[in-house]
Protein backbone atom coordinates (compact mmCIF):
# COMPACT_ATOMS: atom_id res chain seq x y z
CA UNK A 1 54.90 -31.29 19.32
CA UNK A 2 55.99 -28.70 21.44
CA UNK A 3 53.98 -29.41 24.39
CA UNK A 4 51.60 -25.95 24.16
CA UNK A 5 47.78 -26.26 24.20
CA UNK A 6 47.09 -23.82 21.33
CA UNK A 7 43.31 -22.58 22.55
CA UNK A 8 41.92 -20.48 20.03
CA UNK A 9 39.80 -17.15 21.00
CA UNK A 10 41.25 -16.65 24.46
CA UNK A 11 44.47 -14.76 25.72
CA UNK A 12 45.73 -13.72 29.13
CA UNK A 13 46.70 -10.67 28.55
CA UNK A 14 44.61 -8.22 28.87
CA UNK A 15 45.44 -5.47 26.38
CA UNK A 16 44.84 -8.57 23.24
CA UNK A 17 41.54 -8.88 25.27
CA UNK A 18 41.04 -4.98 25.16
CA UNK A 19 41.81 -4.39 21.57
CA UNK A 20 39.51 -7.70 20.92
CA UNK A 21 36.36 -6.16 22.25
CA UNK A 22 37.07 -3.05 20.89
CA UNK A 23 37.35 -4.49 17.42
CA UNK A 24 34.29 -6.26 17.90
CA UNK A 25 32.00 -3.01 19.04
CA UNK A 26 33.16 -1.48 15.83
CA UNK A 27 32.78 -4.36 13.64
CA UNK A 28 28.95 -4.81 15.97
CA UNK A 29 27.83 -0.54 15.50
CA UNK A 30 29.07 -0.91 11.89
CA UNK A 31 26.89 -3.84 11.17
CA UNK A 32 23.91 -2.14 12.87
CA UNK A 33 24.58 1.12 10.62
CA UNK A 34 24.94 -0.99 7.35
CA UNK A 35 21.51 -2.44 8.53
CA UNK A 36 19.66 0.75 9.34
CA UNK A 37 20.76 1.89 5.88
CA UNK A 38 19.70 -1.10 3.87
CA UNK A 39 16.25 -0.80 5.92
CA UNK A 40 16.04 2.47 4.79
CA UNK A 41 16.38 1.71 1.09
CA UNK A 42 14.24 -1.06 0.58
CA UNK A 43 11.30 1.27 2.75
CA UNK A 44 12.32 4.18 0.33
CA UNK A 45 11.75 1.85 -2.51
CA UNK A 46 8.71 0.38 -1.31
CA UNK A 47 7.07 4.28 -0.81
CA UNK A 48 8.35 4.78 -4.35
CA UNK A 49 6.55 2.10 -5.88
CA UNK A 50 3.08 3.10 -3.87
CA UNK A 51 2.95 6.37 -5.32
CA UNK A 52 3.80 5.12 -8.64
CA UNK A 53 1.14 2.49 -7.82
CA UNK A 54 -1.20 5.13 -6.39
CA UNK A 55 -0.69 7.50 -9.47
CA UNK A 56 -0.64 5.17 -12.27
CA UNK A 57 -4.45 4.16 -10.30
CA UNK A 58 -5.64 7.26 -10.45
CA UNK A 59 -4.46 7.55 -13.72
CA UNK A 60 -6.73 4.65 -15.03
CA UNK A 61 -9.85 5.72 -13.23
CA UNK A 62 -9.06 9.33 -14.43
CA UNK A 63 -9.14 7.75 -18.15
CA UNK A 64 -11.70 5.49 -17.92
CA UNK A 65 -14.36 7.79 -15.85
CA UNK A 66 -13.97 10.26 -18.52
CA UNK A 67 -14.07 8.30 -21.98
CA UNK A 68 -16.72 5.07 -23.93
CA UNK A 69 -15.47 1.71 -22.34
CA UNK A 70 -15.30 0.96 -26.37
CA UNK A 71 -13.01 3.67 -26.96
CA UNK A 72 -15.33 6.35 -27.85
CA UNK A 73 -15.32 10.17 -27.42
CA UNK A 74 -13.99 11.49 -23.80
CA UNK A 75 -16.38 13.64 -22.00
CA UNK A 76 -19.65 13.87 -21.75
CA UNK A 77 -22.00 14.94 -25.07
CA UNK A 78 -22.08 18.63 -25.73
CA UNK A 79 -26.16 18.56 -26.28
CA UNK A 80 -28.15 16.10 -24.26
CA UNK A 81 -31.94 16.48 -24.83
CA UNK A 82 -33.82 16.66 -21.16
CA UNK A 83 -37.28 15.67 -20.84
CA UNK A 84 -39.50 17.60 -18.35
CA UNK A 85 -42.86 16.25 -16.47
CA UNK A 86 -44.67 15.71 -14.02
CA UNK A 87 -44.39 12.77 -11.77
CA UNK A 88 -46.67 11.05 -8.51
CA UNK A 89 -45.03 9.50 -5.57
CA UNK A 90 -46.57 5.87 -5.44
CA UNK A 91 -46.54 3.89 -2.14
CA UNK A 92 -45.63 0.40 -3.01
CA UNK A 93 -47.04 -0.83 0.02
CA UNK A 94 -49.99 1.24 0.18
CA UNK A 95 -50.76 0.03 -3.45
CA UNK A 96 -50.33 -3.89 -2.88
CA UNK A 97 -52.85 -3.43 -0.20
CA UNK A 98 -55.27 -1.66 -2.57
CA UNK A 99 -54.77 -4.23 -5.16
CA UNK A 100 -55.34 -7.04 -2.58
CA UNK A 101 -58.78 -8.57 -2.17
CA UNK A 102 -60.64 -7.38 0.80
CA UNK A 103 -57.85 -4.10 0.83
CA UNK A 104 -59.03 -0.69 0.60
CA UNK A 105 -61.00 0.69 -2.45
């Protein structure tokens, strides 16, 4: 051997060091732009996929609000007999403690 330490990494002169940490902000920004933009693609992806979620939802309540869960006629019937009358208010309580023994007549 030649008798030099090879040390690898470190230099004494100063422009090497210079052009070193120059290299390595680029290489350090460019990594932290490649990042932002893969961040930003897989949170555009994932707000794609909850409106498709949200729509294809609404879709399927849409369908199912408006049709026979056994696959009858949408909509609701085009004649529905109504039946009219009269009707009295009953107090539930006040009737269990007319019904009771010893209650009110």
């Amino acid at each position: 051997m030649n008798g030099r330490q090879f040390s690898f990494g470190t230099s004494g002169n100063p422009l090497v060091q210079i052009l070193s940490m120059l290299v390595f902000g680029v290489l350090v920004i460019g990594a932290v732009i490649m990042g932002a933009f893969v961040l930003l693609a897989f949170l555009g992806l994932a707000a794609v996929a909850v409106v498709v979620f949200a729509i294809r939802g609404w879709w399927l309540r849409r369908k199912l609000r408006g049709s026979d869960p056994f696959g009858g006629e949408p909509g609701p019937a085009k004649s529905v007999p109504y039946i009219e009358g009269e009707y009295k208010v009953i107090d539930a309580d006040a009737d269990a403690r007319r019904r009771r023994p010893g209650g009110e007549s």
